[in-house]
Protein backbone atom coordinates (compact mmCIF):
# COMPACT_ATOMS: atom_id res chain seq x y z
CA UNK A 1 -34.36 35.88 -156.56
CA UNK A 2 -35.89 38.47 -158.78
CA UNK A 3 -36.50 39.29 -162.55
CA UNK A 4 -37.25 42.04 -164.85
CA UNK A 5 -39.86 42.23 -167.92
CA UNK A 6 -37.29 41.87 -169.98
CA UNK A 7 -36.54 38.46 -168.71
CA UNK A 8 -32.94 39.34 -166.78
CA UNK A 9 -32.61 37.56 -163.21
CA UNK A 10 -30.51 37.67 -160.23
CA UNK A 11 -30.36 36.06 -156.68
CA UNK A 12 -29.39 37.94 -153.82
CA UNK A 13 -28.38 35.57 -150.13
CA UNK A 14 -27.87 37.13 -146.77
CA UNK A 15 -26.58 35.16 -143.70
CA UNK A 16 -28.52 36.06 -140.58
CA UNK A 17 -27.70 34.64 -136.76
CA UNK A 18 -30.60 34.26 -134.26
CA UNK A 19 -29.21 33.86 -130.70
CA UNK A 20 -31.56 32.23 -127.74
CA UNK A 21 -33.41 35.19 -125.68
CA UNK A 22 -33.00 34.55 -121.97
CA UNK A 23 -35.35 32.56 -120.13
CA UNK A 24 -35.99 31.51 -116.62
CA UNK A 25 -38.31 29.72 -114.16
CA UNK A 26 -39.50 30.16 -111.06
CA UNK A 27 -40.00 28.07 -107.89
CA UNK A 28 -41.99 28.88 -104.94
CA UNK A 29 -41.80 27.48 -100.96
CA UNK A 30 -45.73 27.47 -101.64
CA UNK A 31 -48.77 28.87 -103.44
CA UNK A 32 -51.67 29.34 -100.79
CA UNK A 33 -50.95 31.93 -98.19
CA UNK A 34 -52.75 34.56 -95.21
CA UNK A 35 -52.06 38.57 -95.44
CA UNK A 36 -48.52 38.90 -93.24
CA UNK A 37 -47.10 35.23 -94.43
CA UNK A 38 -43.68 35.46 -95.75
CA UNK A 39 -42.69 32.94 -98.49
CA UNK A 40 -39.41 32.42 -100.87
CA UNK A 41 -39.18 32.70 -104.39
CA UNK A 42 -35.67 31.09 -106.45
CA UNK A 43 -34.86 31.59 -110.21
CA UNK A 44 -34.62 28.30 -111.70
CA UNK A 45 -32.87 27.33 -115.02
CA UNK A 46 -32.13 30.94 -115.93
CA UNK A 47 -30.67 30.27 -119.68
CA UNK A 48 -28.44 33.47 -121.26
CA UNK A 49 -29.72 35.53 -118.20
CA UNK A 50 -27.41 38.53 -117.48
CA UNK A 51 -29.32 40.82 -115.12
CA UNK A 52 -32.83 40.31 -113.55
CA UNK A 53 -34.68 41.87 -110.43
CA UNK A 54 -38.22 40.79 -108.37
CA UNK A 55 -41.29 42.08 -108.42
CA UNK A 56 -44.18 42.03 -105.87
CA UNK A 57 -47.17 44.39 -104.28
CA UNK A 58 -45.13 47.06 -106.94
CA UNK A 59 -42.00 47.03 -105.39
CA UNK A 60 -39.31 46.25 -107.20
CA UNK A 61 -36.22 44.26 -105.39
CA UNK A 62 -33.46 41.59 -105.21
CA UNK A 63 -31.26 42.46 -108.40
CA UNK A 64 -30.09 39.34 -108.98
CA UNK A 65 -30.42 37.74 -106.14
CA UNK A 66 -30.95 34.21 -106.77
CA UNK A 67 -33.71 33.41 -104.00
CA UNK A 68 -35.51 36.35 -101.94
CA UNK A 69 -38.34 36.14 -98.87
CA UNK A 70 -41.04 38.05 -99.17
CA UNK A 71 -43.94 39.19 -96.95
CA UNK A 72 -47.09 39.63 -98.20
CA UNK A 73 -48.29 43.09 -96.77
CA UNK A 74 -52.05 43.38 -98.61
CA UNK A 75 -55.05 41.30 -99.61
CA UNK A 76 -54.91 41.35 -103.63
CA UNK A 77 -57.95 41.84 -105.56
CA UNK A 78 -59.79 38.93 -105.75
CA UNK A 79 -57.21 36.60 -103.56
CA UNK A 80 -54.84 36.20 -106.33
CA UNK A 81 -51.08 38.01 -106.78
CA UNK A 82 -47.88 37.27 -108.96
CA UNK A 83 -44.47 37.19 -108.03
CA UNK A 84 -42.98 38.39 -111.34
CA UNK A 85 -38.88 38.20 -112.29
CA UNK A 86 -37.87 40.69 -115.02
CA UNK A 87 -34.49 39.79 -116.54
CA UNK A 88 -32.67 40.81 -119.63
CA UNK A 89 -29.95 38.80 -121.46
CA UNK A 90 -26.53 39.88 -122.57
CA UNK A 91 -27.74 41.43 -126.34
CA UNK A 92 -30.04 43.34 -124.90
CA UNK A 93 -33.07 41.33 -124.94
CA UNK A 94 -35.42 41.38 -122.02
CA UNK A 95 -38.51 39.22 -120.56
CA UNK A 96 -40.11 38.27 -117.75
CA UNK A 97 -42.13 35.70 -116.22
CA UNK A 98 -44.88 35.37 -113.09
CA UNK A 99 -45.97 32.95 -110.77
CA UNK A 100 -49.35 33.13 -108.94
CA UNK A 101 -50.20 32.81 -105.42
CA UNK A 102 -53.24 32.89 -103.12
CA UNK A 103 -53.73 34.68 -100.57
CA UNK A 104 -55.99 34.78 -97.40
CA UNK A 105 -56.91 36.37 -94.58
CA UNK A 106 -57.96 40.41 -94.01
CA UNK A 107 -56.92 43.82 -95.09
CA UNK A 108 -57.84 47.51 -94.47
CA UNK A 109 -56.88 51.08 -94.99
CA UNK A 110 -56.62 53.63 -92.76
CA UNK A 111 -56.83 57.29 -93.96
CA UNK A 112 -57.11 60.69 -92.36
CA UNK A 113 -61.02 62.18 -92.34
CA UNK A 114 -61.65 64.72 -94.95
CA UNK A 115 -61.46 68.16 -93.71
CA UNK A 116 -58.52 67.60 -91.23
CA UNK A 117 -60.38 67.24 -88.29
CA UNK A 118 -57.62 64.85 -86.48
CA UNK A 119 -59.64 61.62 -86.76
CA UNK A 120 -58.89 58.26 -88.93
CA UNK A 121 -61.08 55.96 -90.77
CA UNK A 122 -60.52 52.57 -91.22
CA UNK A 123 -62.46 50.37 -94.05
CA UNK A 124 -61.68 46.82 -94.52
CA UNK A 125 -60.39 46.28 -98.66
CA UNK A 126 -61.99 43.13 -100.41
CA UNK A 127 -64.94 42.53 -97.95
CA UNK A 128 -66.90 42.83 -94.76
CA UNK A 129 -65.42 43.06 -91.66
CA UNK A 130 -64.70 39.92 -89.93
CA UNK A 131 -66.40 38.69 -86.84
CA UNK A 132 -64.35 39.70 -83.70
CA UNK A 133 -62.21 42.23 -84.88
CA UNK A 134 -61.00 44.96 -82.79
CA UNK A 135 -58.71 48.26 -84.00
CA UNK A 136 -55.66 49.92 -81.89
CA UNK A 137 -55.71 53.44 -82.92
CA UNK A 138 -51.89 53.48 -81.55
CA UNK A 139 -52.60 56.35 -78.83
CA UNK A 140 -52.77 54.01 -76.04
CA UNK A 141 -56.53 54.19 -76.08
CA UNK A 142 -58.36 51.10 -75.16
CA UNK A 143 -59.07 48.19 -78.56
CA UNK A 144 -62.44 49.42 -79.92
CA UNK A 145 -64.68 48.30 -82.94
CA UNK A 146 -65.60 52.08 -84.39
CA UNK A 147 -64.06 52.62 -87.84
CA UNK A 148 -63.76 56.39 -86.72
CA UNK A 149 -61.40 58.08 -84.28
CA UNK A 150 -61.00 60.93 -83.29
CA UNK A 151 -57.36 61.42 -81.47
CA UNK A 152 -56.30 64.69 -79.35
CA UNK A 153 -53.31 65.81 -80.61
CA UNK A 154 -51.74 65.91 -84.48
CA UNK A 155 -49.45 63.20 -85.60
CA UNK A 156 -48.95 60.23 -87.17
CA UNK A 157 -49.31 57.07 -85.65
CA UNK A 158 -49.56 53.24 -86.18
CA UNK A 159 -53.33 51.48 -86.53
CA UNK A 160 -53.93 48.05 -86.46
CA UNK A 161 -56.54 45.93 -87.01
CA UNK A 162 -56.60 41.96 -85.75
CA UNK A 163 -59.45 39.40 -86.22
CA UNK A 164 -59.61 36.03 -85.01
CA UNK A 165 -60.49 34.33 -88.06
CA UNK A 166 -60.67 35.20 -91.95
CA UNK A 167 -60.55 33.49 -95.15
CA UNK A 168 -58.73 30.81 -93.57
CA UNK A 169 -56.43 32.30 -91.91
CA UNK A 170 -56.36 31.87 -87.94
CA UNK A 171 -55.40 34.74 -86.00
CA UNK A 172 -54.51 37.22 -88.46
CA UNK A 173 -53.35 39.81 -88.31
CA UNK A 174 -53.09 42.56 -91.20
CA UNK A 175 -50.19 44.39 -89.70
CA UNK A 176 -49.80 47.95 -89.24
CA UNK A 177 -50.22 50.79 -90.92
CA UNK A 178 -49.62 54.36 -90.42
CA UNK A 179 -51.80 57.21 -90.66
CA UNK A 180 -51.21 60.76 -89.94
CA UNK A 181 -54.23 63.55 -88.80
CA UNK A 182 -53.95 67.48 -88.77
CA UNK A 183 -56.47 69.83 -87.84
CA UNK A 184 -57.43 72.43 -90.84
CA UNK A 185 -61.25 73.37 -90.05
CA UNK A 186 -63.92 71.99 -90.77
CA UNK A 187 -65.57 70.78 -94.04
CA UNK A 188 -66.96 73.59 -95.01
CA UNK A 189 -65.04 77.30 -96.54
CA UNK A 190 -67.54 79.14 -93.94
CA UNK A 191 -65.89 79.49 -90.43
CA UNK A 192 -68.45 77.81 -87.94
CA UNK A 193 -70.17 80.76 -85.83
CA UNK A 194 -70.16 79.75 -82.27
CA UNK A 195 -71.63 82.82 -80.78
CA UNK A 196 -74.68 85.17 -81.40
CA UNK A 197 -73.64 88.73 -83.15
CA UNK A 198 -77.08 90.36 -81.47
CA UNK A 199 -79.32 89.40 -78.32
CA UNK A 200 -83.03 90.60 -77.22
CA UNK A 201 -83.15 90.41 -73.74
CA UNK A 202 -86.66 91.43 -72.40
CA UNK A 203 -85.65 90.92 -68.97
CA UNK A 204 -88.87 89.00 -67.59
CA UNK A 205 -86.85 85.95 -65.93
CA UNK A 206 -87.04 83.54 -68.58
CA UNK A 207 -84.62 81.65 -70.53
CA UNK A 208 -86.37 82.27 -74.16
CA UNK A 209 -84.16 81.76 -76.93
CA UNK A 210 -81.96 84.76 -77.96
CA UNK A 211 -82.59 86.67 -74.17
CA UNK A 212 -79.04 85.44 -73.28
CA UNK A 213 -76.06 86.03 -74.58
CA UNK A 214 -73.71 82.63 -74.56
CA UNK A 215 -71.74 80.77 -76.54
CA UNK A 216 -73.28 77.83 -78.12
CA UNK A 217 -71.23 74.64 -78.43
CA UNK A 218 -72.90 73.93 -81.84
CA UNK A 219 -72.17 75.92 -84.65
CA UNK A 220 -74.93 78.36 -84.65
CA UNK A 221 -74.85 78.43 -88.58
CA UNK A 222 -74.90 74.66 -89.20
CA UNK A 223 -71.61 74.49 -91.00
CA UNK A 224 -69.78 70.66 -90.43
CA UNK A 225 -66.71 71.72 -87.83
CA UNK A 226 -64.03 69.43 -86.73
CA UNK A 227 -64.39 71.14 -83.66
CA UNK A 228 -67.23 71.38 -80.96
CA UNK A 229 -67.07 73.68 -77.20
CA UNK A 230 -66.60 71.35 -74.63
CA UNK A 231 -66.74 73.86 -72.17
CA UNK A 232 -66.15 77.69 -70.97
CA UNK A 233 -63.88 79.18 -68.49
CA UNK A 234 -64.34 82.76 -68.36
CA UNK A 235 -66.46 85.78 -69.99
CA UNK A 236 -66.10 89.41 -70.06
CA UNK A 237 -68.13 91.82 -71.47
CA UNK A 238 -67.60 95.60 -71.99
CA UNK A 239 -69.42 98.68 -72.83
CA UNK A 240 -68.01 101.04 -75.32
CA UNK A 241 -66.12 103.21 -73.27
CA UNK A 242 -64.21 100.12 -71.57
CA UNK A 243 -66.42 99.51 -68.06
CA UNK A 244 -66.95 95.48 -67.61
CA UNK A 245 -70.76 94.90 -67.26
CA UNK A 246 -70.09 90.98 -67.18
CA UNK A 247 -67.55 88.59 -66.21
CA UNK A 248 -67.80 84.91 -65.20
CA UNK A 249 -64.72 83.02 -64.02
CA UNK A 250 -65.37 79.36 -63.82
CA UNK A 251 -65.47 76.19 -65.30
CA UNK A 252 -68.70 74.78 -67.15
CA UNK A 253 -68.81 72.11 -69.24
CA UNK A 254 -71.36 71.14 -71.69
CA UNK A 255 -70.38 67.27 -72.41
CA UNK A 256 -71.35 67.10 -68.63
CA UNK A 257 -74.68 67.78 -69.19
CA UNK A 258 -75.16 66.12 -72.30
CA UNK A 259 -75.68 68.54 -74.48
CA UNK A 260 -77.48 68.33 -78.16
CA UNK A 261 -77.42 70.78 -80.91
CA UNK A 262 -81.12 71.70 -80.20
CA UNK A 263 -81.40 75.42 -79.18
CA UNK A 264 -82.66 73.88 -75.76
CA UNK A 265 -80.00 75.48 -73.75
CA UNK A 266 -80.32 75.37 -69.55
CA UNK A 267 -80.51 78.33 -67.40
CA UNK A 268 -77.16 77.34 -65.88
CA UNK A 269 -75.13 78.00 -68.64
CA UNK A 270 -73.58 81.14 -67.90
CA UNK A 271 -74.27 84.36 -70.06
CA UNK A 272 -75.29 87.98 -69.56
CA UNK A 273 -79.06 88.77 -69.57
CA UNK A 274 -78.43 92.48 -69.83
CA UNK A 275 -78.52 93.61 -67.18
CA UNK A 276 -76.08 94.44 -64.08
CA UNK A 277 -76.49 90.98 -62.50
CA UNK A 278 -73.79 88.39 -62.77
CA UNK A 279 -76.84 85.83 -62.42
CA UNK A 280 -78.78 84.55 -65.36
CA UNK A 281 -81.44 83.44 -62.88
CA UNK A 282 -81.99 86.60 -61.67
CA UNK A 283 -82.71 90.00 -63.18
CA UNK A 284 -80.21 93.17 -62.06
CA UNK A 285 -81.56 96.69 -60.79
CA UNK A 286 -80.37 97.91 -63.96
CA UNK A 287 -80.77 96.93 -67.69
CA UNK A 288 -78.13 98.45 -69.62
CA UNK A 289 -78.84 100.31 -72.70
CA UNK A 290 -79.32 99.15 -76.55
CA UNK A 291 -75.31 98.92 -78.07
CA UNK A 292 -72.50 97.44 -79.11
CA UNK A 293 -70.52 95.03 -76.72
CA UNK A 294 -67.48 93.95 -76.52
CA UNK A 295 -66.82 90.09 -75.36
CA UNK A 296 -63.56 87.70 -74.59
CA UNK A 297 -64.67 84.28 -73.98
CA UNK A 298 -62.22 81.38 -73.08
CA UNK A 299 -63.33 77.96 -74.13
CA UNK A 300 -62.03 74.93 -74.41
CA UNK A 301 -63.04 72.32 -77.61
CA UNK A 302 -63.23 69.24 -77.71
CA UNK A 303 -59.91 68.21 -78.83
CA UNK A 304 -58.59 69.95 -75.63
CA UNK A 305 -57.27 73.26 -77.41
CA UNK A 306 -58.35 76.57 -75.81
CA UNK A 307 -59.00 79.91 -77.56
CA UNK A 308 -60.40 83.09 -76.35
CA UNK A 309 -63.76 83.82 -78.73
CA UNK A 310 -63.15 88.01 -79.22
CA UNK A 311 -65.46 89.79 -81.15
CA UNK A 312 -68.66 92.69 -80.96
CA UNK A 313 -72.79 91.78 -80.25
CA UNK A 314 -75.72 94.18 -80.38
CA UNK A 315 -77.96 94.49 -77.76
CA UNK A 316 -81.40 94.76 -79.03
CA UNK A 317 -84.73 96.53 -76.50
């Protein structure tokens, strides 16, 4: 109805139809469950329901499927997760509606270390670590408790992680989960520096630091490496015009003897002193002149790979 100031009026009717959005209900086979459990969930009373789907752990699923199992793969944040159904009516009009349920029991993640140094960590989500829990690192290495390992080849494989008791939930398990390791270096843009550029030798018998020259299985210049020298097979060293003043063909290993980064190294590592003596524990008749070397050294890391260590170091008299 309206009017003007001049006291003219008029009424003006529409007719509008509001139809019933669609609803629907649902039913669970039960609220309280453990981390693995699978459960059902039915649509109940749907009313002017046309098309709906599930929705759990961010998946979406079952399109129109009137009852679905699911497993519960994770440990929600604080214990609590919905099962939601999204459905839309035949107009166009859409809604949705959840149901909670609890859940017990123990979860983790598993993720590759930074820097690509073909180990996995494992941290438990929502809590501590149960008592009794053991990992398989799915390389056919023995159950352990460390939340780091390191494995010897890339590749992905399956972790899981089993306790004997949490939140309620006897013998759980929280399944199994994949994680995949490379090797890319170390942490660090600076290459790790495994052996000495320039040596002193002053040829009286002794082992003093920098009288040898050796590879170190440390990284001489403190830089975090995936890798460490588990042992040496072979050196040769040349002069500049070619002649071999060194060679050792062998096998030493450090991890055998226990090694530390300390510059502490034992006599019986091998090396060249200088001198024309393939034996660091004694001196040679002759003591070659101040120059530029030449060295190949094959080594083996710790993750079993083997490289030969080329490169040029100064002797220093």
């Amino acid at each position: 109805s309206v009017a003007t100031a001049f006291g003219c009026n008029d009424n003006v009717a529409r007719t509008f139809t509001f139809e019933q959005g669609p609803t629907a209900e649902i039913a669970l086979s039960g609220t309280s469950f453990c981390v693995g459990d699978q459960f059902t969930a039915s649509i109940v009373d749907p009313q002017n329901v046309s098309n709906y789907s599930w929705e759990f752990e961010g998946n979406t699923f079952g399109a129109n499927d009137p009852e679905v199992t699911i497993t519960i793969t994770r440990l929600p944040t604080g214990g609590t997760a919905p099962v939601k159904i999204n459905y839309e009516g035949a107009t166009g009009c859409s809604d949705s509606k959840e149901a909670q349920i609890q859940v017990g029991g123990f979860d983790f993640e598993v993720s590759p270390q930074t820097g690509g140094c073909l180990r996995a960590q494992v941290s438990s989500v929502g809590g501590d670590f149960p008592a009794g829990y053991t990992i398989d690192y799915g390389d056919g290495s023995a159950e352990t408790t460390e939340l780091t390992h390191k494995y010897a080849t890339e590749g992905t494989y399956q972790v899981t992680v089993s306790v004997p008791d949490a939140a309620g939930c006897p013998g759980a398990t929280s399944g199994t989960k994949d994680v995949t390791v490379s090797f890319s270096g170390g942490n660090s843009d600076e290459e790790p520096i495994f052996v000495p550029n320039v040596f002193t030798p002053d040829n009286d018998n002794t082992t003093n630091i920098n009288d040898i020259f050796r590879v170190n299985p440390f990284p001489l210049n403190g830089v975090s490496s995936c890798r460490e020298i588990k042992g040496v097979r072979a050196y040769q060293i040349f002069n500049r015009w070619g002649k071999e003043v060194y060679s050792f063909s062998g096998t030493y290993d450090f991890t055998a003897n226990d090694l530390s980064p300390a510059i502490d190294m034992p006599s019986m590592i091998p090396g060249w002193d200088g001198t024309d003596n393939a034996s660091i524990t004694e001196l040679g008749s002759f003591r070659y002149p101040a120059g530029v070397y030449v060295y190949a050294i094959e080594v083996v890391y710790d993750d079993n790979i083997v490289e030969v260590l080329k490169g040029n170091v100064t002797l220093l008299r």
